[in-house]
Protein backbone atom coordinates (compact mmCIF):
# COMPACT_ATOMS: atom_id res chain seq x y z
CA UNK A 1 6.15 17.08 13.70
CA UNK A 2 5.70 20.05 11.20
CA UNK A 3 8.12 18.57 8.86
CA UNK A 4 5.97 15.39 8.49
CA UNK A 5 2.96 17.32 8.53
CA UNK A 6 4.26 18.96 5.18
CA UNK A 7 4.93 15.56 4.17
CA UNK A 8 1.46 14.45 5.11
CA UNK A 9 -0.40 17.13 3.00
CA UNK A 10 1.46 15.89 -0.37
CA UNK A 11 0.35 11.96 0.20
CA UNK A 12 -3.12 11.36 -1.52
CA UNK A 13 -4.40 9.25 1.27
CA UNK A 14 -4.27 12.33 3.55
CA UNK A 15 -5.19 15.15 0.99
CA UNK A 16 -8.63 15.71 2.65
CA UNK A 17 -7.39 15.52 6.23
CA UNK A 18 -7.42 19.43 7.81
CA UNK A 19 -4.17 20.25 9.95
CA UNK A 20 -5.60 18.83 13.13
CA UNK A 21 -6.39 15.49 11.62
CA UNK A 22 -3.02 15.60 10.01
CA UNK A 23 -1.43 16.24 13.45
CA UNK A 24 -3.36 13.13 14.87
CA UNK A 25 -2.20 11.24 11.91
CA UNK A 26 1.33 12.25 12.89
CA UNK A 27 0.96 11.14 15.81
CA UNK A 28 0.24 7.37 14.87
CA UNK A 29 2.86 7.05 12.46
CA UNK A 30 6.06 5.06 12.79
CA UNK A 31 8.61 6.34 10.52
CA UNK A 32 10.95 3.04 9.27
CA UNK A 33 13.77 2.86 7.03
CA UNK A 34 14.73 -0.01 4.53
CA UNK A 35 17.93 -0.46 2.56
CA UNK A 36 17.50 -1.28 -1.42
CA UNK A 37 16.37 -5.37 -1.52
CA UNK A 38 15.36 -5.79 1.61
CA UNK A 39 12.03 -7.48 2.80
CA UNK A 40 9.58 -5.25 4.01
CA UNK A 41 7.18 -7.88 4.67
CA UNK A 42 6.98 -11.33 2.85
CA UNK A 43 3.60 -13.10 1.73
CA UNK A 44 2.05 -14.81 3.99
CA UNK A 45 3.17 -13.19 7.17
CA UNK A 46 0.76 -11.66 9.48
CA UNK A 47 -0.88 -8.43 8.44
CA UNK A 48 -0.77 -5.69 10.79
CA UNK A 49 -0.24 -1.93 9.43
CA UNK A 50 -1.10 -0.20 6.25
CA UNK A 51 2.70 1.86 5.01
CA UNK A 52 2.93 5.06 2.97
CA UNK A 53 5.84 5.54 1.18
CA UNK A 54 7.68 8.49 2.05
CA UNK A 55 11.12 8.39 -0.19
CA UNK A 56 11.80 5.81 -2.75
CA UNK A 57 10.77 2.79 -4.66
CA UNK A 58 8.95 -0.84 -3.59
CA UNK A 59 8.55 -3.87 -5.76
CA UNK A 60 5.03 -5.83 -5.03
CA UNK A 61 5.72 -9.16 -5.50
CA UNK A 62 3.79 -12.44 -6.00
CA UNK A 63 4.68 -15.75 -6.63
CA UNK A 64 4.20 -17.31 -10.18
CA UNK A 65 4.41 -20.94 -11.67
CA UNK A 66 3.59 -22.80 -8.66
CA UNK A 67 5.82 -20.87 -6.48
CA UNK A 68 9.01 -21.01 -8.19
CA UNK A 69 9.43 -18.07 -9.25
CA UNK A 70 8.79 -14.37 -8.50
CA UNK A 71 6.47 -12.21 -10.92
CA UNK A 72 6.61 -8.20 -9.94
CA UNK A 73 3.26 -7.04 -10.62
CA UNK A 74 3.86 -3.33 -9.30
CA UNK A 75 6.12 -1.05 -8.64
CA UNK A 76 5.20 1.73 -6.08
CA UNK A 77 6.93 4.80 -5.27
CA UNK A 78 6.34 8.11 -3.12
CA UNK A 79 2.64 8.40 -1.36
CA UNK A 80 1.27 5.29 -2.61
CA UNK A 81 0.32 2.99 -0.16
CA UNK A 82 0.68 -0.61 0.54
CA UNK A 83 -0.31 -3.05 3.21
CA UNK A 84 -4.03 -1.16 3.36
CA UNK A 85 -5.70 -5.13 3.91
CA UNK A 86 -4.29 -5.34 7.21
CA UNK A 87 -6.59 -2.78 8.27
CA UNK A 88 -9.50 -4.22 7.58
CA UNK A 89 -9.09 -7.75 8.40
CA UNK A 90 -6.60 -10.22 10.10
CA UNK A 91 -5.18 -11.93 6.31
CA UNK A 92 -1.52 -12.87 5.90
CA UNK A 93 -0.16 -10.68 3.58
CA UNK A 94 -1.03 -11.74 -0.15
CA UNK A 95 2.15 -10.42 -1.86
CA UNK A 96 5.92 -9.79 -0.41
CA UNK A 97 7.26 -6.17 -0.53
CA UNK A 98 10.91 -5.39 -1.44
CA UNK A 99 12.48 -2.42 -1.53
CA UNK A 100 13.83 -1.26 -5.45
CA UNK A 101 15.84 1.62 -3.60
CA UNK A 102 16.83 2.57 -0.19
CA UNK A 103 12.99 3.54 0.89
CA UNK A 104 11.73 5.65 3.93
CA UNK A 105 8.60 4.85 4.97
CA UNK A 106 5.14 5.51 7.34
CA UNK A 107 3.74 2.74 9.30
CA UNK A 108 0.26 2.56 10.81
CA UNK A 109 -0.55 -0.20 13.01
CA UNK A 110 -3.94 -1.53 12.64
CA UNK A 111 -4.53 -1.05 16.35
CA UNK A 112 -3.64 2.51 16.45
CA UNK A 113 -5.67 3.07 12.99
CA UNK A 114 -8.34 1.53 14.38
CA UNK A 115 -8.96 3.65 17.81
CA UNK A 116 -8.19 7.27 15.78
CA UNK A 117 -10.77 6.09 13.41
CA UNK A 118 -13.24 5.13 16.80
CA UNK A 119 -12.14 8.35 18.18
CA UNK A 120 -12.85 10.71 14.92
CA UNK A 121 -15.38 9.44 12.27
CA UNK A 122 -15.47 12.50 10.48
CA UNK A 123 -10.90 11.43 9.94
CA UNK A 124 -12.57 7.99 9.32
CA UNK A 125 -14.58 8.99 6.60
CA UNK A 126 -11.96 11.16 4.81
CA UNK A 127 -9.69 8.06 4.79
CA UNK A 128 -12.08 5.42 4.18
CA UNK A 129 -13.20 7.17 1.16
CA UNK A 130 -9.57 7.82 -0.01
CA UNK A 131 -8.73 3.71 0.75
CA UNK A 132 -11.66 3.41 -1.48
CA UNK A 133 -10.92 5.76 -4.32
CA UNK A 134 -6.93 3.71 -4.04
CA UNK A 135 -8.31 0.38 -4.22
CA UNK A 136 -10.96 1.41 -7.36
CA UNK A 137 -8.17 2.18 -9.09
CA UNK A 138 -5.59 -0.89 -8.27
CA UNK A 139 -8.90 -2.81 -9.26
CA UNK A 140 -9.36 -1.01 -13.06
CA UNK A 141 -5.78 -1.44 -13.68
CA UNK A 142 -5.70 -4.88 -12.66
CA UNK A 143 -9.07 -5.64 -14.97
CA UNK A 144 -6.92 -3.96 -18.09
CA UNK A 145 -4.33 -5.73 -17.31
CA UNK A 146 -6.37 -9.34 -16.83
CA UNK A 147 -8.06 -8.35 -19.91
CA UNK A 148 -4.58 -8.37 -21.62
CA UNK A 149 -3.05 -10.93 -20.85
CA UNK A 150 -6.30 -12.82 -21.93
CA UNK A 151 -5.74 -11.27 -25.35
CA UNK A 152 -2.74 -12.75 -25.19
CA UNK A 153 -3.65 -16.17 -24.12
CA UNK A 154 -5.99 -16.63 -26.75
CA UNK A 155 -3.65 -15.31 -29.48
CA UNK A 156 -1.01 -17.79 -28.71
CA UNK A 157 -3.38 -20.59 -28.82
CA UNK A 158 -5.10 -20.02 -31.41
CA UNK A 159 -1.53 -19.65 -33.34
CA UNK A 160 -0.86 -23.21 -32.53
C-alpha cells in the first residue's frame, strides 16, 4: 500500500488528494499489466473504468477513412489518464487503446469510483476538478490541432 501511495502522490489526477484520500484511492485501484501491442480496450466496447498509467507508453487510437485504417491521435505515457468517459456515462469506448511498450497500469471501476465519490465529496471535488483541468486541456490541444489541419485543408485546395 505505501509503495502505491508514493506512486499516487506523483500522478496529477491525485496531486490534491491528502494521505487519507490517497489511501482510499488505493484501495479502489486494480493494478493490471499489458505486454507492448496489446489491446487494452478496443472502440466500441463497453466503458467501465477510468486507467492511470503507472509505467510505460499507450497509443490512442481511432479509426480513419471509413474505418480502414488506424490514425494514432495520442500517445500517453506515465500519470496521464485514459478511459475518464466511462465514469461519467455508460458510452462504448470512442477510441481503442494499445500498448507502445510493456505498460503497468491503475484501474478504477466506475462502480467503485462512483460510491468513494458518494462516500467523500470533499475526494469528489479534488478529482472532479482535476478530470476537469485534464479534459480542458485534451480539448485546447485538440482545437490547435483542428485548427491545423484546417490550414492545411484549405492550402491544398486552394493549390489545385
Amino acid at each position: 500500500m505505501v509503495e502505491s501511495l508514493d506512486i499516487f502522490k506523483g500522478i496529477p489526477l491525485f496531486q490534491d488528494c491528502t494521505s487519507p484520500e490517497l489511501q482510499k484511492l488505493a484501495a479502489v485501484c486494480q493494478k493490471v499489466r499489458a505486454r507492448a501491442g496489446e489491446e487494452i480496450f478496443a472502440a466500441g466496447a463497453a466503458g467501465d473504468a477510468l486507467y492511470v498509467i503507472r509505467e510505460g507508453q499507450v497509443a490512442v487510437i481511432k479509426l480513419a477513412l471509413k474505418e480502414i485504417a488506424e490514425e494514432v491521435v495520442a500517445d500517453l505515457g506515465p500519470g496521464e489518464i485514459f478511459g475518464e468517459m466511462a465514469l461519467f456515462g455508460k458510452e462504448t469506448r470512442s477510441a481503442t487503446i494499445r500498448a507502445m511498450t510493456d505498460v503497468r497500469l491503475f484501474r478504477i471501476k466506475r462502480e467503485y469510483f462512483e460510491k468513494l465519490m458518494d462516500e467523500d465529496h470533499e475526494l469528489a471535488l479534488k478529482i472532479y476538478r482535476r478530470i476537469n483541468m485534464i479534459l480542458t486541456d485534451r480539448l485546447r490541444e485538440t482545437t490547435d490541432r483542428l485548427a491545423i489541419a484546417n490550414r492545411i485543408i484549405r492550402a491544398a485546395s486552394q493549390n489545385r
